[in-house]
Protein backbone atom coordinates (compact mmCIF):
# COMPACT_ATOMS: atom_id res chain seq x y z
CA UNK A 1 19.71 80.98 5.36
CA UNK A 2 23.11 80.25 6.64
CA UNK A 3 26.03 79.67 3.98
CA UNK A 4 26.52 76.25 2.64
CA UNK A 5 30.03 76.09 4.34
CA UNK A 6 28.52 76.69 7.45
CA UNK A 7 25.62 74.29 6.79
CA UNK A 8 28.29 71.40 5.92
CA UNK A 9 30.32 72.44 9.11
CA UNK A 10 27.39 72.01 11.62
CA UNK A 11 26.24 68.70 9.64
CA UNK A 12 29.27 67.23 10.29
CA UNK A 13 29.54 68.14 14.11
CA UNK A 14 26.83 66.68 14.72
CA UNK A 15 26.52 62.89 16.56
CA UNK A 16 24.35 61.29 14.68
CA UNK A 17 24.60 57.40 11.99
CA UNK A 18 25.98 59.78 8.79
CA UNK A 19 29.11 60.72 11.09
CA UNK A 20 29.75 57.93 13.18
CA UNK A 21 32.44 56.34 10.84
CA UNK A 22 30.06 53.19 10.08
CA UNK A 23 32.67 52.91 6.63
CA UNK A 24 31.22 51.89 2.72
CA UNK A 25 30.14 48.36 3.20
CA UNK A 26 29.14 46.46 0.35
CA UNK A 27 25.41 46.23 -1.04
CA UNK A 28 25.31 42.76 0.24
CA UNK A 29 26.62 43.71 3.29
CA UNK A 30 23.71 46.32 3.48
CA UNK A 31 21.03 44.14 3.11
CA UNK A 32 22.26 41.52 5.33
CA UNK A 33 22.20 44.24 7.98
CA UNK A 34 18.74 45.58 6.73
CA UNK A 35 17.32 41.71 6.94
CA UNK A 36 18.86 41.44 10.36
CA UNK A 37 16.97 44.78 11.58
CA UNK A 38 13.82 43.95 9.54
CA UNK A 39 13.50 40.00 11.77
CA UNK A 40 14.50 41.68 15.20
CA UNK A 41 10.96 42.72 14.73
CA UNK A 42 8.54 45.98 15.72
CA UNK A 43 6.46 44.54 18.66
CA UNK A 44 5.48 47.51 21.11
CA UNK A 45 7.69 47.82 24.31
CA UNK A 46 11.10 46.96 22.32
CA UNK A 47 12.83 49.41 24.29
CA UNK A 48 15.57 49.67 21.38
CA UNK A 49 12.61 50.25 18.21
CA UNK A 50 13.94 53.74 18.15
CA UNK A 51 17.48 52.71 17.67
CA UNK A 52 16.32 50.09 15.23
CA UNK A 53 14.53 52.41 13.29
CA UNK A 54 16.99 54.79 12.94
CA UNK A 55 19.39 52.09 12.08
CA UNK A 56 17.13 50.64 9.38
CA UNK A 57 16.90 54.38 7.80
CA UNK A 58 20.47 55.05 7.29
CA UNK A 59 21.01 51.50 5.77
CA UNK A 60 17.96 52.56 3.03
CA UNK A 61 19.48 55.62 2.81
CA UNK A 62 22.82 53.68 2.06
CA UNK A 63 20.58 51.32 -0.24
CA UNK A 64 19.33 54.28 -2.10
CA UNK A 65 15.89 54.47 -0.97
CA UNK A 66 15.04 57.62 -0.01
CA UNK A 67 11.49 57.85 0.53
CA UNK A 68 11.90 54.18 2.77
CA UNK A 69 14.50 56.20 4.84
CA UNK A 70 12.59 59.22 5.42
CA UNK A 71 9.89 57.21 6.70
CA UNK A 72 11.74 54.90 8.81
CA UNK A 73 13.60 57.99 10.64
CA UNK A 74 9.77 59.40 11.57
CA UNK A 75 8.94 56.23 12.63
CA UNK A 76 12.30 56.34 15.14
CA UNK A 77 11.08 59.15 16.48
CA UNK A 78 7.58 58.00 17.10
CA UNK A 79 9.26 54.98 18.53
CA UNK A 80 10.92 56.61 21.07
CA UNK A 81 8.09 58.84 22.04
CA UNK A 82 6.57 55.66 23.40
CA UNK A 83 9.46 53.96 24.36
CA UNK A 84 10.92 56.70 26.65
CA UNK A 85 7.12 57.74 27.92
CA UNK A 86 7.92 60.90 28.75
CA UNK A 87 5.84 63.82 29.72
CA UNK A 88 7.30 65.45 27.11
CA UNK A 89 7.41 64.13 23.47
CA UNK A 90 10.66 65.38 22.66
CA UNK A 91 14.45 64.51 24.82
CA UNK A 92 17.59 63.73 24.32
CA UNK A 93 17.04 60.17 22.69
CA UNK A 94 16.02 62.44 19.87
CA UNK A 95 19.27 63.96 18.93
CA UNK A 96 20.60 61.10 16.86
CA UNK A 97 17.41 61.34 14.66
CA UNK A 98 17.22 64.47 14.14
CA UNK A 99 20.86 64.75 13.47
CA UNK A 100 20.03 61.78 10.64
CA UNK A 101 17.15 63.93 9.41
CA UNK A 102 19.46 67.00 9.20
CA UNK A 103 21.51 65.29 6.97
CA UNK A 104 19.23 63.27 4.71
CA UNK A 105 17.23 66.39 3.69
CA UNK A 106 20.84 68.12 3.23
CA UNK A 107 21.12 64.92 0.64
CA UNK A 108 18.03 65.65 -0.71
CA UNK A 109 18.85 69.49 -1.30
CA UNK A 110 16.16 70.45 0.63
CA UNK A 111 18.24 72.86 3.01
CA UNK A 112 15.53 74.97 4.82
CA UNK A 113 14.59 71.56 6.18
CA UNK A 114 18.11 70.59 7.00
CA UNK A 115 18.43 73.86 9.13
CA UNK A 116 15.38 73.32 10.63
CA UNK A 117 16.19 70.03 12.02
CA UNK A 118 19.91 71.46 12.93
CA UNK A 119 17.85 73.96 14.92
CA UNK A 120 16.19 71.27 16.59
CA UNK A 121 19.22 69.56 17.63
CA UNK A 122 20.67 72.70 19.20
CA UNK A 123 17.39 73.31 21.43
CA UNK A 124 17.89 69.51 22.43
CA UNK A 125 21.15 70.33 23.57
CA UNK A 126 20.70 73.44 25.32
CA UNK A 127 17.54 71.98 27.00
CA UNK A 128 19.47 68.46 27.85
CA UNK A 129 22.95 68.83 28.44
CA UNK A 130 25.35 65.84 29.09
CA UNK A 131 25.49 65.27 33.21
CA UNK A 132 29.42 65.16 32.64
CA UNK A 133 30.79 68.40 30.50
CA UNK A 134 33.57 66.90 28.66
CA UNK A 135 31.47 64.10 27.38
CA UNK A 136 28.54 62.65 25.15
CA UNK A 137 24.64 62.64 26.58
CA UNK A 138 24.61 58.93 27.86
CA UNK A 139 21.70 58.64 25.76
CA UNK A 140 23.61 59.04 22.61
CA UNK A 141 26.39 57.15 24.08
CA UNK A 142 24.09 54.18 24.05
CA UNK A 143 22.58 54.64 20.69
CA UNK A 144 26.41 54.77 19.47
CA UNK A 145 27.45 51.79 21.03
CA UNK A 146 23.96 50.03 19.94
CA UNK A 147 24.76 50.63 15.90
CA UNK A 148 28.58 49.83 16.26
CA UNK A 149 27.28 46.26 17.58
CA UNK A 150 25.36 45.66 15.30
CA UNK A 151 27.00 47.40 12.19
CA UNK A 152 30.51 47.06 12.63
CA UNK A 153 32.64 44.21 12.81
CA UNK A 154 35.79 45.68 14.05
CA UNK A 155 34.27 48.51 16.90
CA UNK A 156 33.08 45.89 19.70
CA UNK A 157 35.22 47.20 21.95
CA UNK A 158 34.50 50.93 20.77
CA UNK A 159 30.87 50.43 21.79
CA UNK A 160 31.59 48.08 24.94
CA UNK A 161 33.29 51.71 26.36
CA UNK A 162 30.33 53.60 24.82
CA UNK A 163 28.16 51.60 26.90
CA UNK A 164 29.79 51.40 29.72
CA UNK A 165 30.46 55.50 29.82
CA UNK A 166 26.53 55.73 29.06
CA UNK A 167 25.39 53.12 32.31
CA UNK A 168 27.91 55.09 34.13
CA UNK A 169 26.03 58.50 33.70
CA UNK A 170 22.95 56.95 33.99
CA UNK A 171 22.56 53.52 35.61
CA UNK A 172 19.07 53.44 35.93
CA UNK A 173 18.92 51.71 31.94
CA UNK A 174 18.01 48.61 32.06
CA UNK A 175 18.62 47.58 28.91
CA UNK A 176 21.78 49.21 28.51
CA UNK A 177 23.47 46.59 30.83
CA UNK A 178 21.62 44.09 29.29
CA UNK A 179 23.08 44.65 25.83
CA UNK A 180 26.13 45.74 27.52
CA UNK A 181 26.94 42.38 29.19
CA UNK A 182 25.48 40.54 25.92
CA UNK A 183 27.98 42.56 23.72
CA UNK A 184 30.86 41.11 25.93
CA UNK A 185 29.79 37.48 26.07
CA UNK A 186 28.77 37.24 22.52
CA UNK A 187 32.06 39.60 20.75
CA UNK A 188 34.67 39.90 23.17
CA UNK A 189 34.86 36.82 25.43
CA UNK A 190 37.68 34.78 23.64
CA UNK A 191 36.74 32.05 21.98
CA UNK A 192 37.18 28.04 23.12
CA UNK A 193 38.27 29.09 26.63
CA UNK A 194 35.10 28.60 28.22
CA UNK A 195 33.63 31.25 30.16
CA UNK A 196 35.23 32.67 32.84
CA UNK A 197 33.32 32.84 36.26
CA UNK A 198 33.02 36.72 36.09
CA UNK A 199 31.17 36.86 33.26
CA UNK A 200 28.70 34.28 34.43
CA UNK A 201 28.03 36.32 37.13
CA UNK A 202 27.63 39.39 34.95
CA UNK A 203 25.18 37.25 33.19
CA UNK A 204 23.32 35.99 36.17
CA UNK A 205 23.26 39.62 37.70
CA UNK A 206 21.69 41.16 34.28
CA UNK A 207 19.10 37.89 33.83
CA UNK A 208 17.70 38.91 37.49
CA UNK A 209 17.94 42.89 36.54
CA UNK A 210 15.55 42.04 32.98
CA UNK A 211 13.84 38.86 33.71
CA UNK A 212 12.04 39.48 30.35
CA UNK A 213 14.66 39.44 28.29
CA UNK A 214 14.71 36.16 27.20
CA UNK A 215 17.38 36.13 24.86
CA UNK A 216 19.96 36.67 27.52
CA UNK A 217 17.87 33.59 29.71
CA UNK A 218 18.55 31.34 26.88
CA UNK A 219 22.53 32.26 26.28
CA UNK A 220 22.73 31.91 29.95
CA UNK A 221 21.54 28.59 29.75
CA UNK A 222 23.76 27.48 27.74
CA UNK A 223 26.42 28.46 29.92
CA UNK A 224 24.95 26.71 32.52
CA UNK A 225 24.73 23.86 30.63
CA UNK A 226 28.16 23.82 29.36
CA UNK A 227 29.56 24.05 32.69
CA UNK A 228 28.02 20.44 33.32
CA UNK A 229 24.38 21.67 35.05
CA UNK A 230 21.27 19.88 34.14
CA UNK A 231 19.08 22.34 32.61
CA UNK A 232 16.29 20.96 30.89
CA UNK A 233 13.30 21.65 32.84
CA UNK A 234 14.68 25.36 32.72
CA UNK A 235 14.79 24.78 28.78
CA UNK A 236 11.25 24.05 28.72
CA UNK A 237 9.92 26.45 30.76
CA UNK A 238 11.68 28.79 28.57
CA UNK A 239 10.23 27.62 25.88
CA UNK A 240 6.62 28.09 27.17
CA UNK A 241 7.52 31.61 27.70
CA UNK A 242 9.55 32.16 24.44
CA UNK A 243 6.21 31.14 22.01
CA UNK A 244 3.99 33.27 24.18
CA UNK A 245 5.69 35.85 23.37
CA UNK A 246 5.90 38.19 19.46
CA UNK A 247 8.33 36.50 17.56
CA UNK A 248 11.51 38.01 16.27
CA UNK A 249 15.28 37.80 16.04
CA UNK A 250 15.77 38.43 19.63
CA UNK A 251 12.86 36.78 21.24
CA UNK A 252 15.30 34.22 22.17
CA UNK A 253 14.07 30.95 20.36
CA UNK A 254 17.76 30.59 18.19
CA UNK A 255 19.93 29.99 20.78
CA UNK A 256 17.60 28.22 23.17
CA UNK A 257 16.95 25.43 20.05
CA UNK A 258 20.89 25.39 20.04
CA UNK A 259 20.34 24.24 24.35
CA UNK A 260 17.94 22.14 23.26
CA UNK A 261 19.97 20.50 20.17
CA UNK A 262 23.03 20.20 22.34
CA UNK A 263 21.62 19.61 26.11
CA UNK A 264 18.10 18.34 25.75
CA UNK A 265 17.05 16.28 23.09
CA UNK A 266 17.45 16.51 19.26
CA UNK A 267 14.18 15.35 18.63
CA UNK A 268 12.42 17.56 21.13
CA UNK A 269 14.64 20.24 19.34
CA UNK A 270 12.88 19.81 15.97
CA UNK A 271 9.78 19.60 17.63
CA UNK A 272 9.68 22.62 19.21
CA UNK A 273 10.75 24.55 16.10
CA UNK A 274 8.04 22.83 14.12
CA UNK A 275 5.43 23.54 16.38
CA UNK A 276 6.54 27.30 15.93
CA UNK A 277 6.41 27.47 12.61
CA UNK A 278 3.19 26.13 13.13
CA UNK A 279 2.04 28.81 15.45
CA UNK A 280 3.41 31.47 12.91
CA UNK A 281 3.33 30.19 9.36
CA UNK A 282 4.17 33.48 7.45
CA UNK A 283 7.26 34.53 10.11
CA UNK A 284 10.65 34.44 7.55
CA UNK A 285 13.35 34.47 10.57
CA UNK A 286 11.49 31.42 12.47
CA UNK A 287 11.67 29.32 8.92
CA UNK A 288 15.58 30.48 8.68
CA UNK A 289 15.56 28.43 12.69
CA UNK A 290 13.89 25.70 11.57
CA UNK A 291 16.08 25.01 8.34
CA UNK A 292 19.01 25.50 10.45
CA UNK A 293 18.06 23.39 13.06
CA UNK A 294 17.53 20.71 9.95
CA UNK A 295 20.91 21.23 8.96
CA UNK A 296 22.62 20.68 12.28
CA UNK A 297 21.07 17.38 12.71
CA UNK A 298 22.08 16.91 8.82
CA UNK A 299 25.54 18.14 9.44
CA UNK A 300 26.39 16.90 12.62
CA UNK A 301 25.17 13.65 12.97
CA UNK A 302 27.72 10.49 12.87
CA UNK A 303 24.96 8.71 11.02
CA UNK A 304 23.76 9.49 7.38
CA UNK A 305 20.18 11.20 7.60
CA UNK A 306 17.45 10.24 5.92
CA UNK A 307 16.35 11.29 2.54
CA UNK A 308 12.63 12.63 4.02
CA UNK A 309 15.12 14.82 6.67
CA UNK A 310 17.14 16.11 3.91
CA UNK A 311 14.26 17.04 1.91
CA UNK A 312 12.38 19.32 4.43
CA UNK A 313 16.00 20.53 5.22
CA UNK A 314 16.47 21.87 0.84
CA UNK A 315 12.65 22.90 1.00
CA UNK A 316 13.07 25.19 3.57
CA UNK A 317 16.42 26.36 2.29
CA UNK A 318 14.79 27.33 -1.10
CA UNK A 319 12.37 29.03 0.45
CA UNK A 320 14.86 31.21 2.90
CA UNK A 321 16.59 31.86 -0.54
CA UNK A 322 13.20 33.78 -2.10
CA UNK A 323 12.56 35.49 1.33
CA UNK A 324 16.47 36.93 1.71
CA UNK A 325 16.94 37.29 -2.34
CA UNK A 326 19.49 40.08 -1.92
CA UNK A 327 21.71 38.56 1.10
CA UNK A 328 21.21 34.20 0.46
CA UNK A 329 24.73 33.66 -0.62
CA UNK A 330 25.68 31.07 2.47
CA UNK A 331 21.79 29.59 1.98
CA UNK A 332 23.02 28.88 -1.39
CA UNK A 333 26.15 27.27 0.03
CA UNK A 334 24.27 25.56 2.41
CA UNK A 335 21.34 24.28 -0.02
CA UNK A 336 24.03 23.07 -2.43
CA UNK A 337 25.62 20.83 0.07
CA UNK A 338 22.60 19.62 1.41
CA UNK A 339 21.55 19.06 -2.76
CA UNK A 340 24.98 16.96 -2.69
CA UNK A 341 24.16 14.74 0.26
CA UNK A 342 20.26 14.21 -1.32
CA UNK A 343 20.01 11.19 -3.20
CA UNK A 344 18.75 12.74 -5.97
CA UNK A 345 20.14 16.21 -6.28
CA UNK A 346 23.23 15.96 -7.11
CA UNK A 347 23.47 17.79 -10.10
CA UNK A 348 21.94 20.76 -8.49
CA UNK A 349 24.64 20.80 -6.17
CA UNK A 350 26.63 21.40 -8.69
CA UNK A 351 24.95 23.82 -10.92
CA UNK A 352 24.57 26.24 -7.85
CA UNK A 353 28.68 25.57 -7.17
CA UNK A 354 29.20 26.68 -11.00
CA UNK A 355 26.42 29.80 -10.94
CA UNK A 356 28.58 30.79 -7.85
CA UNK A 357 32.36 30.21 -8.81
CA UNK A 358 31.19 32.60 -12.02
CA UNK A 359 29.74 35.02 -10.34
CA UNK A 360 31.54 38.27 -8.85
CA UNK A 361 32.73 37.28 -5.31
CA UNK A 362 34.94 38.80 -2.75
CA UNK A 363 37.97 36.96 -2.23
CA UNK A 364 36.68 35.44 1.14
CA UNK A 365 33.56 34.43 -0.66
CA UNK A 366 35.51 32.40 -3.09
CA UNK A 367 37.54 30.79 -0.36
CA UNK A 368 35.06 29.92 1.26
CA UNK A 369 33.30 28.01 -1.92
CA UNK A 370 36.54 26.51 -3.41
CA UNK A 371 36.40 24.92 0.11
CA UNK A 372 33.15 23.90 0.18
CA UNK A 373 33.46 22.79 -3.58
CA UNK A 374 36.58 20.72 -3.12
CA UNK A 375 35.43 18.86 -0.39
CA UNK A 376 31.65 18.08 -2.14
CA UNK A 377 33.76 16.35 -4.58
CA UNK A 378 35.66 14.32 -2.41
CA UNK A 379 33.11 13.19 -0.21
CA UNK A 380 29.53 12.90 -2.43
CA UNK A 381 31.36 12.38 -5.60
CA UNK A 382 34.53 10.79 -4.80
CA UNK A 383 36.19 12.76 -7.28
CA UNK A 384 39.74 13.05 -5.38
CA UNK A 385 40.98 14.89 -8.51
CA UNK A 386 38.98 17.74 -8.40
CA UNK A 387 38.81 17.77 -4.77
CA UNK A 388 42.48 18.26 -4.60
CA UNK A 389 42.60 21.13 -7.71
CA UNK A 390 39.39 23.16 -5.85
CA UNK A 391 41.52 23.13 -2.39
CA UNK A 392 44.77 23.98 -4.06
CA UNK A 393 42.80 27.25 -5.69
CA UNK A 394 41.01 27.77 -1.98
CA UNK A 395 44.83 27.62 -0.41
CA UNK A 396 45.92 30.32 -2.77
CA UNK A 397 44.02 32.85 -1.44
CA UNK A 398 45.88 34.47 1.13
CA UNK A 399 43.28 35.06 3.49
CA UNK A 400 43.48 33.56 7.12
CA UNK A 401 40.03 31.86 7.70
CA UNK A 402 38.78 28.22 8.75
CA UNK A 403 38.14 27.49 4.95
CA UNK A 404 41.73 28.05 4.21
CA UNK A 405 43.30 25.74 7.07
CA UNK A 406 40.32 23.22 6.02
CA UNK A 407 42.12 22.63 2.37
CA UNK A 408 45.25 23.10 3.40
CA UNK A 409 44.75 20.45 6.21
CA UNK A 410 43.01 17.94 3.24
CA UNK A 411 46.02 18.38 0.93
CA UNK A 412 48.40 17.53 3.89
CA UNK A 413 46.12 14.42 4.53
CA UNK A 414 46.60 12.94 0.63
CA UNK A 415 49.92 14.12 0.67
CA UNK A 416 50.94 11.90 3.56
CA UNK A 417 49.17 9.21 1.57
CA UNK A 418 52.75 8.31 0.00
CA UNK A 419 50.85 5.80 -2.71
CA UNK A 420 48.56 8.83 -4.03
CA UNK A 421 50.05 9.90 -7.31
CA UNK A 422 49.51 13.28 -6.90
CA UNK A 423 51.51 13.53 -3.27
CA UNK A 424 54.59 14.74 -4.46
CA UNK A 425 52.67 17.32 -6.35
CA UNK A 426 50.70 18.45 -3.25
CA UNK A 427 54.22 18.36 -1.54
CA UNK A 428 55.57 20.75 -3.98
CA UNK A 429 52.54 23.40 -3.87
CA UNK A 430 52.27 23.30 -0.29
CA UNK A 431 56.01 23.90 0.11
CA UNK A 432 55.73 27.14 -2.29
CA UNK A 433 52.65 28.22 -0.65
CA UNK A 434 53.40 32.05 0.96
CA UNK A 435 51.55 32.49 3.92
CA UNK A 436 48.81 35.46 4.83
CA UNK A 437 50.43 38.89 5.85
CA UNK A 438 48.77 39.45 9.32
């Protein structure tokens, strides 16, 4: 038995979730991430069910759940067995996960198994070293640039250049450059500019590499569409494929509703979700699409909906609320604005906006529903009062967001009212308002 210093020392040089730098998100944070893993789904030939796996494992392990972890790291490893279908059950894929079981049994003060999967690792190495000396395996690369996109806010561009080091080495992966490209246009192509013409072609190029991924077909699409193309024969063929296909997270369906919502027709929109649901009755993320595809039309529309739309729209929402219980803070917001808008809901509306405003929340949180609060009570209840108290406590919190801007944009608006008797007031506050530290 080597020395617990030594033990800790080799833990921690190894590449592998528990010292990649992932930081202490919150518990909510945790299970948002756990929910988003759980819906991308476990349908055989997922080329990334290892990676989700392993993923899923160090988030229970995070949670607390030790036994669920344990389990969900074998099953990475049987995942990539098949995924990889090599003559060899074991490769370099499985360095990561062995790494992550090194260190969980470590946690578990079960040492003899820790060294045993350290040994492991070391064989891997030995028998699989990196094509380029000074540098990672490519296929650890890709796993490390995999969990920063999907775990960290603030490392896109970290795991853009894991990525593109990995398809570098070995440019053979498929669905590296898939992800690759969809990391750029979804995270680091800047926002209202419109797509630039390179990264349509990147698109194009990667659609033609993996016509099966249909997730990227659909984004495309949109693209297309937004650059002024007709595309709605392409949406429905889509389609066809899409619901022939296991349903999850990144089947695609989302953001082709969004083309058909925005470029097709609204109607044929909630049809096609419905008809989904229909197919798949029991499928949680499909029910999250179709109540969000309820709320667009609730949300966006110039004209008021009617009361049958907005009550399929809170049904649904109630029910995504039961099926996400630990991470259903924004379907609460959501549901109580829809409960405002109902014609006989109100007073829901505002019991979930109280249950909220007392409950602990992170500053952004409580932006964000000071926002949402003030302006329920200007528009459903016409209450200009509170509205203009709710956005003055939203303003206060010195966080740069949308929510922010939002109230302090409505307090500028009555302020400029000269008659309102509370515009010299609004004057005053906004004038003494500090802004955000950058």
């Amino acid at each position: 038995m080597m020395s617990q210093t030594s033990l800790e020392s080799k833990l921690e040089a190894l590449q592998c979730h528990f010292t990649w730098d992932l930081g202490e998100p919150s518990r909510s944070k945790l299970f948002h991430i756990r929910y988003q893993l759980e819906d991308i789904g476990t349908e055989e030939g997922n080329s990334w069910l290892g990676h989700i796996y392993n993923l899923r494992g160090y988030v229970q392990h995070k949670l607390g759940f030790t036994q669920d972890a344990q389990s969900l790291f074998n099953k990475a490893a049987e995942a990539f067995c098949q995924t990889r279908r090599a003559d060899s059950d074991e490769g370099p894929w499985l360095v990561v996960n062995y790494g992550n079981l090194a260190w969980l049994h470590h946690h578990l003060g079960e040492q003899a198994e820790s060294q045993a999967y350290l040994s492991k690792v070391d064989a891997l190495m030995n028998k699989y070293p990196s094509p380029s000396q000074d540098e990672l395996h490519p296929e650890i690369y890709a796993e490390k640039a995999w969990t920063l996109m999907k775990f960290s806010k603030d490392k896109k561009q970290l795991a853009a250049d894991y990525f593109q080091r990995a398809i570098r080495m070995q440019p053979d992966m498929v669905e590296w450059k898939t992800s690759h490209v969809l990391l750029l246009y979804r995270f680091l192509t800047p926002a209202n500019t419109g797509l630039d013409t390179d990264m349509l072609e990147k698109m194009r190029i990667a659609k033609e590499e993996d016509p099966e991924n249909f997730y990227l077909a659909a984004q495309y699409l949109q693209e297309c569409a937004e650059k002024g193309e007709r595309v709605e024969d392409e949406a429905r063929e889509l389609a066809t494929k899409i619901l022939k296909n296991p349903v999850s997270s990144f089947s695609g369906f989302k953001p082709l509703l969004w083309v058909y919502f925005k470029y097709v027709s609204v109607d044929e929109a909630i049809d096609l979700a419905e008809e989904a649901l229909r197919r798949h009755p029991d499928v949680r993320f499909l029910k999250s699409c179709v109540a969000f595809c309820y709320k667009w039309i609730i949300t966006s529309r110039d004209s008021y909906p009617k009361q049958s739309t907005i009550d399929r729209a809170i049904s649904l929402h109630e029910e995504l609320i039961s099926l996400y219980p630990q991470s259903s803070f924004m379907k609460r917001m959501d549901l109580a604005r829809l409960y405002g808008m109902s014609n006989h809901s109100q007073a829901k509306a505002e019991q979930i906006y109280q249950e909220v405003l007392e409950s602990d929340l992170e500053p952004a949180d409580k932006q964000l529903v000071y926002n949402r609060f003030a302006n329920y009570q200007f528009f459903d209840l016409h209450d200009r009062h509170r509205s203009i108290k709710y956005h003055m406590r939203s303003a206060e919190i010195l966080i740069q967001s949308f929510f922010r801007q939002n109230s302090i944009m409505n307090l500028e608006k009555i302020r400029d009212k000269k008659w309102h008797q509370t515009s010299r007031a609004i004057e005053e506050f906004l004038r003494n308002l500090p802004e955000p530290e950058m």
